[in-house]
N, C-alpha and C. Protein backbone atom coordinates (compact mmCIF):
# COMPACT_ATOMS: atom_id res chain seq x y z
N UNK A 1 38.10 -79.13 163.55
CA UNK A 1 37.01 -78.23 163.85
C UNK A 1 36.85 -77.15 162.80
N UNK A 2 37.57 -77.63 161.64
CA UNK A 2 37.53 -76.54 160.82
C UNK A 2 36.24 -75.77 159.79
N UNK A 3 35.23 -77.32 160.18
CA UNK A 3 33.56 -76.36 159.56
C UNK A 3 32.75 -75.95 160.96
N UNK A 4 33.35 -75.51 161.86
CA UNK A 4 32.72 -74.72 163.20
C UNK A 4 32.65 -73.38 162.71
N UNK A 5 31.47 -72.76 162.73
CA UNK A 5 31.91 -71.43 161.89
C UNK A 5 32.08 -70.45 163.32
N UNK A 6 30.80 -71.52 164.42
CA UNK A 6 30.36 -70.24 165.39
C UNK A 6 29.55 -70.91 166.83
N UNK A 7 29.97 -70.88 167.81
CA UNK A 7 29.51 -71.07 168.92
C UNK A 7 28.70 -70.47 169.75
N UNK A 8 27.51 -70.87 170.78
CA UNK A 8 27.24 -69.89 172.22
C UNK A 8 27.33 -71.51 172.66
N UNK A 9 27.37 -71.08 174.04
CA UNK A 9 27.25 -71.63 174.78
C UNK A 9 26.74 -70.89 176.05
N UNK A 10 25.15 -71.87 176.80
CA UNK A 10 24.70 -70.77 177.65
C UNK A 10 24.72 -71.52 178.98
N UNK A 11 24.85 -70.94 179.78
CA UNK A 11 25.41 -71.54 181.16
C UNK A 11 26.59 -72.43 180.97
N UNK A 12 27.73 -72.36 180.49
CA UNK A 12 29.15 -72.93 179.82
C UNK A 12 29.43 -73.64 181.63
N UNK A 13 29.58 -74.80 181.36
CA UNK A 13 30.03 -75.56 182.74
C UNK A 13 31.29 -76.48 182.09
N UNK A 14 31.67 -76.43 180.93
CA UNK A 14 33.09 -76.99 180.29
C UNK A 14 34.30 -77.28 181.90
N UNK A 15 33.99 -75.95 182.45
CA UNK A 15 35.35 -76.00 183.30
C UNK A 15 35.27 -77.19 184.16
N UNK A 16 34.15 -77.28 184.66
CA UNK A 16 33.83 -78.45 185.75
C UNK A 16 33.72 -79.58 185.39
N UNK A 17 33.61 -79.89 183.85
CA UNK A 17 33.53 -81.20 183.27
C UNK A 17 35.08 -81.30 183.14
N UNK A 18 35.44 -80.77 182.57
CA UNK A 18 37.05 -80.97 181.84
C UNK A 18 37.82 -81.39 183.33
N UNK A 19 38.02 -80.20 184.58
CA UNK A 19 38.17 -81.09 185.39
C UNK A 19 38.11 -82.84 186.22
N UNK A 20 36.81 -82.68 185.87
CA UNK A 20 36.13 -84.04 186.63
C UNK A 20 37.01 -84.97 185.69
N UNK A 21 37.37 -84.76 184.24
CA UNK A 21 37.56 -85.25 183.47
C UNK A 21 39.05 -85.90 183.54
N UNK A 22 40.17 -84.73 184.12
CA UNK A 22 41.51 -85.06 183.87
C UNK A 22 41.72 -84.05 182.96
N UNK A 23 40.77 -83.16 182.35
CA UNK A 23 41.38 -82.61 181.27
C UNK A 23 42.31 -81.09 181.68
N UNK A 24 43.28 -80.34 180.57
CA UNK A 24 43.47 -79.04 181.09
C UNK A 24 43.00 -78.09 180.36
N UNK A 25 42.05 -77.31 180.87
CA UNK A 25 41.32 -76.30 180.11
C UNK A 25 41.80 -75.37 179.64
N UNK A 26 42.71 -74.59 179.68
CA UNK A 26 43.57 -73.61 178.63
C UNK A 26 43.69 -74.54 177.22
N UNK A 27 44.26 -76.02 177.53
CA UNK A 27 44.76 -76.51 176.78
C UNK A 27 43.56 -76.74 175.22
N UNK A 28 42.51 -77.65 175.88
CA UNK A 28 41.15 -77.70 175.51
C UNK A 28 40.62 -76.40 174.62
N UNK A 29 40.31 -75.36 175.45
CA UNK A 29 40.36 -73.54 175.02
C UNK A 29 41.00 -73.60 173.54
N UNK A 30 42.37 -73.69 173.83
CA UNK A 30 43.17 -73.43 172.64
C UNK A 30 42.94 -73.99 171.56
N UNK A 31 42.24 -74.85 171.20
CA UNK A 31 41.73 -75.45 170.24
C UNK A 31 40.82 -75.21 169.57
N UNK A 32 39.88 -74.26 170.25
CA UNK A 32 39.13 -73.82 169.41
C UNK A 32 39.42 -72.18 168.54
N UNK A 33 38.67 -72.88 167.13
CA UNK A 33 39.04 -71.34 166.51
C UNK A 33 38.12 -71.05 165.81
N UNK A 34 36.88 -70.67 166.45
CA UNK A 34 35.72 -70.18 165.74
C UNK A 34 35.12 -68.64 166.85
N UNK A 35 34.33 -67.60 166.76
CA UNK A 35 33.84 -67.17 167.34
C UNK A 35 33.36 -67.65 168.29
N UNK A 36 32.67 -67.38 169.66
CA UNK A 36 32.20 -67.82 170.78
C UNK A 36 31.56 -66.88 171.37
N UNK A 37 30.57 -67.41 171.88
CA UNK A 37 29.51 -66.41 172.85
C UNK A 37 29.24 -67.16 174.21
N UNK A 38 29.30 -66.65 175.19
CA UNK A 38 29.28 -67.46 176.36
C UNK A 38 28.32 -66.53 177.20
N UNK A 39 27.23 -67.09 177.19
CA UNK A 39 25.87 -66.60 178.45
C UNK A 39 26.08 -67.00 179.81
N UNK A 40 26.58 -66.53 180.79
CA UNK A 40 26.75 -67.16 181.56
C UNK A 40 26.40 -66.45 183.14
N UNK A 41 25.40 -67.48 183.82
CA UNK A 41 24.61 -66.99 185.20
C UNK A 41 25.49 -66.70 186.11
N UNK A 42 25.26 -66.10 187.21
CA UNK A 42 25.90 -65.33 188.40
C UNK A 42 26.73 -66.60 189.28
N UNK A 43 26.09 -67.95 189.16
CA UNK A 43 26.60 -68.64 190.02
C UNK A 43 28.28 -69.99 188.99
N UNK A 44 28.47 -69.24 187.98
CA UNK A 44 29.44 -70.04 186.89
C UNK A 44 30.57 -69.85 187.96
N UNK A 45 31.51 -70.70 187.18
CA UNK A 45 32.89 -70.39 187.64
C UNK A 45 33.78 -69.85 187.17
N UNK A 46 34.77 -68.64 187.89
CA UNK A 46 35.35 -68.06 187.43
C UNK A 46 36.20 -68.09 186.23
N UNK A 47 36.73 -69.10 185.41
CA UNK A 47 37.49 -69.34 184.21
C UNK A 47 36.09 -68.97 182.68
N UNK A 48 34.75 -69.01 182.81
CA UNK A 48 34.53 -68.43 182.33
C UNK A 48 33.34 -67.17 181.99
N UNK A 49 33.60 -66.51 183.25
CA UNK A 49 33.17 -65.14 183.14
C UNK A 49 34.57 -64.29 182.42
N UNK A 50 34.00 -62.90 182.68
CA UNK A 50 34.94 -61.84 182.16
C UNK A 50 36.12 -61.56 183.06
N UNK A 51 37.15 -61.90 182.43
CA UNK A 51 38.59 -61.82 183.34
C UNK A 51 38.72 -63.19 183.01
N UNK A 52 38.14 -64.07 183.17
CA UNK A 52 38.54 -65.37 183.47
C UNK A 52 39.45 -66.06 182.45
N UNK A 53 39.96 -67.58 182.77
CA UNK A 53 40.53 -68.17 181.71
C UNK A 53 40.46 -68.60 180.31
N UNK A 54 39.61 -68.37 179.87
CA UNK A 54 38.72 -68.52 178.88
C UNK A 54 38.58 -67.02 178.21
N UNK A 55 38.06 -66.34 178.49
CA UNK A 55 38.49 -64.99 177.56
C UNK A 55 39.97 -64.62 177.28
N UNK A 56 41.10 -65.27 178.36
CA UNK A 56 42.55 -64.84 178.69
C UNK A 56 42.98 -66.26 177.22
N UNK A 57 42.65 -67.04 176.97
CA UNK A 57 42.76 -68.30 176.28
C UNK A 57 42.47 -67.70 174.51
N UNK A 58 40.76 -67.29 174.66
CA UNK A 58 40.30 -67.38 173.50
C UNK A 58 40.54 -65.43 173.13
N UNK A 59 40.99 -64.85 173.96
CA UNK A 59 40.90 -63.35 173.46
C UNK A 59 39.69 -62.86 172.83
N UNK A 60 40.07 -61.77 171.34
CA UNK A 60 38.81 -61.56 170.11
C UNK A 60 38.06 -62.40 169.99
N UNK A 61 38.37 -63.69 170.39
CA UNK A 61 36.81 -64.88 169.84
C UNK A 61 36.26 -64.65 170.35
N UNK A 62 35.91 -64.56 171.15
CA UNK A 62 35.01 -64.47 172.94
C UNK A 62 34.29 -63.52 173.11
N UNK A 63 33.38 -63.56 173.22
CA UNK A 63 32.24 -62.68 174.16
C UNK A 63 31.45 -63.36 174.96
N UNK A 64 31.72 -62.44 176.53
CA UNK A 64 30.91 -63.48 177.34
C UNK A 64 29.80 -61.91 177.86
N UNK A 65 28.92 -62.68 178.15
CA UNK A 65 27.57 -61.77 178.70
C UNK A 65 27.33 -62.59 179.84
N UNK A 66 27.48 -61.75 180.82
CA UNK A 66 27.06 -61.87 182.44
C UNK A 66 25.36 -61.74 182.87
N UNK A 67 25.03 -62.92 183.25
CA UNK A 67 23.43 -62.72 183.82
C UNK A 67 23.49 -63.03 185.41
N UNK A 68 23.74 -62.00 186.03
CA UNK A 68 24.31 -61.85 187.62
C UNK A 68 23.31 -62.81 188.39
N UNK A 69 21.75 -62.69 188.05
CA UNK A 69 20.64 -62.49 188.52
C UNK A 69 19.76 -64.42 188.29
N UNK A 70 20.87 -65.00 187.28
CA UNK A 70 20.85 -66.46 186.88
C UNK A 70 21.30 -67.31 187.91
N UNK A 71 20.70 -68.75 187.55
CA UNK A 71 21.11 -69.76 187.88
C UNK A 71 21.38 -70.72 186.81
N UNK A 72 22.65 -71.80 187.27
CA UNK A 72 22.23 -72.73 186.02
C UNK A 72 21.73 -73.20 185.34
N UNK A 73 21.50 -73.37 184.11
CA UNK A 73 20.01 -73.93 183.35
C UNK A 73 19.09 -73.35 183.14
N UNK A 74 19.48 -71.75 183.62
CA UNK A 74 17.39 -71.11 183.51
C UNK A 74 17.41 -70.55 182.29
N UNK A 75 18.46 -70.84 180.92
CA UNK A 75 17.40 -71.11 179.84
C UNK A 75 17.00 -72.11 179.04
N UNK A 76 17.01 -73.24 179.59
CA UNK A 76 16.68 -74.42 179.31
C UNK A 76 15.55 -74.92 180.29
N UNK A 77 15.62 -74.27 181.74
CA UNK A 77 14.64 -74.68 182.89
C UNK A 77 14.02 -73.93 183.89
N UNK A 78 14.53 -72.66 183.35
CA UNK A 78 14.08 -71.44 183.97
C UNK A 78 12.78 -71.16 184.41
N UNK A 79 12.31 -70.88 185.38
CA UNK A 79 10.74 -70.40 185.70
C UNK A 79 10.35 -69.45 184.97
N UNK A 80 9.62 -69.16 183.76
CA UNK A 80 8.98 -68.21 183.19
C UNK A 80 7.87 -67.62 183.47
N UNK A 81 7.61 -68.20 184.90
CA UNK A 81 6.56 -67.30 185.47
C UNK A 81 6.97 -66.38 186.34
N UNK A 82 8.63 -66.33 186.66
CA UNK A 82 9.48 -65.27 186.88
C UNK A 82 9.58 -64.00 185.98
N UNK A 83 9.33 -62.77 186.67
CA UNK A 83 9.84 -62.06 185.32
C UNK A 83 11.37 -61.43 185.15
N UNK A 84 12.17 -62.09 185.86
CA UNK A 84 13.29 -61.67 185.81
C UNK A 84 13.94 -63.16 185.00
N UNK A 85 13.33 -64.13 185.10
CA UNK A 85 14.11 -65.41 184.35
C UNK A 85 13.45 -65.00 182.60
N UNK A 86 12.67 -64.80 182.50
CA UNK A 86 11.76 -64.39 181.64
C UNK A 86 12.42 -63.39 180.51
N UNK A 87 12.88 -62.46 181.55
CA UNK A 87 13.33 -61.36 180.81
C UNK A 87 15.08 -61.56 180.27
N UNK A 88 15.46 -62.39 181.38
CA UNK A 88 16.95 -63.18 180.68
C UNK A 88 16.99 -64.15 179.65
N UNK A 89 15.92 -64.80 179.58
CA UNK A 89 15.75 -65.59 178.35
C UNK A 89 15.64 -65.01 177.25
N UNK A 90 14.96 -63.99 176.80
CA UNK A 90 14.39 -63.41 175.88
C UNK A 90 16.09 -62.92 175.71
N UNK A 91 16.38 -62.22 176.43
CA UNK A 91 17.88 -61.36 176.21
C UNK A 91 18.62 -62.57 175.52
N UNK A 92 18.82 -63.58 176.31
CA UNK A 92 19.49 -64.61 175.62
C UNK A 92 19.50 -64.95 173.89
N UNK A 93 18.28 -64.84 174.47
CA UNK A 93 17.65 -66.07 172.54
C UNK A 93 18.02 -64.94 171.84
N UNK A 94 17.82 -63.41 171.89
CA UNK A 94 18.41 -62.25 171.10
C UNK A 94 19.48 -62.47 170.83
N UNK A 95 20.58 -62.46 172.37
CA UNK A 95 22.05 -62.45 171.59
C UNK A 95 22.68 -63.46 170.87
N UNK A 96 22.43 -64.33 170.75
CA UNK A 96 22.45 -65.67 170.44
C UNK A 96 22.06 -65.81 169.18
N UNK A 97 21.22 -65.53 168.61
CA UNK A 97 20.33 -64.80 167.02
C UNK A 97 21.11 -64.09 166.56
N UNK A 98 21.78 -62.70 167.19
CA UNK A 98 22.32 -62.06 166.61
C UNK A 98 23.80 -62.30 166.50
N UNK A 99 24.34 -63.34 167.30
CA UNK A 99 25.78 -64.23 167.13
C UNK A 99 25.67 -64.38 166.15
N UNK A 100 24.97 -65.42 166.19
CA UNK A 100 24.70 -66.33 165.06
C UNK A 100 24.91 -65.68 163.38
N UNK A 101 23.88 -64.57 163.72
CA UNK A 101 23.72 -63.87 162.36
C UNK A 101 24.89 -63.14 161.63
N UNK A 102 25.63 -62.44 162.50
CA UNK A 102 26.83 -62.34 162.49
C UNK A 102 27.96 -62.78 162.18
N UNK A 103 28.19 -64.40 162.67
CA UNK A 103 29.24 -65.36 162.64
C UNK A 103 29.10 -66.20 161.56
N UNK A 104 27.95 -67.02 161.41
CA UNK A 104 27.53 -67.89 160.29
C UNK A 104 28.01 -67.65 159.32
N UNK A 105 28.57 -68.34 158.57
CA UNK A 105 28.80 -68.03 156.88
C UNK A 105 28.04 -68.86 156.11
């Protein structure tokens, strides 16, 4: 993974796959070594919000941003005739830009 310069991941559901999978997610986690941004809606699972296993795994890499007010997928499938999905998207595609801009080499 060594030309990964930089990650987001938005609505991060890793934990529930890796499970389903057999896999162990600390273990998985530990492998990565690039920056990370994790967007993640009110209804995720605890390993990766703030506190969770995944910030406790990846430490300094990590930034996760909490969208309390989300559901899965709403920035990929979000109602934008909501103005609260509306207004999380936009937040999104910002921080995500500015990851990016940041991390990229």
């Amino acid at each position: 993974f060594d030309s990964i310069s930089a990650g987001v991941s938005m609505h991060p559901s890793h934990d529930k796959l890796l499970a389903a999978a057999g896999e162990d997610e600390a273990a998985v986690l530990g492998l990565i070594q690039s920056p990370q941004l994790f967007l993640v809606e009110g209804e995720a699972g605890e390993s990766v919000k703030i506190g969770g296993l995944s910030e406790k795994v990846l430490g300094d890499k990590l930034t996760v941003v909490e969208f309390p007010d989300m559901k899965h997928g709403w920035t990929m499938r979000g109602n934008l005739e909501d103005p609260d999905v509306t207004r999380d998207v936009l937040r999104a595609k910002e921080l995500a830009l500015q990851f990016f801009e940041k991390n990229l080499n």
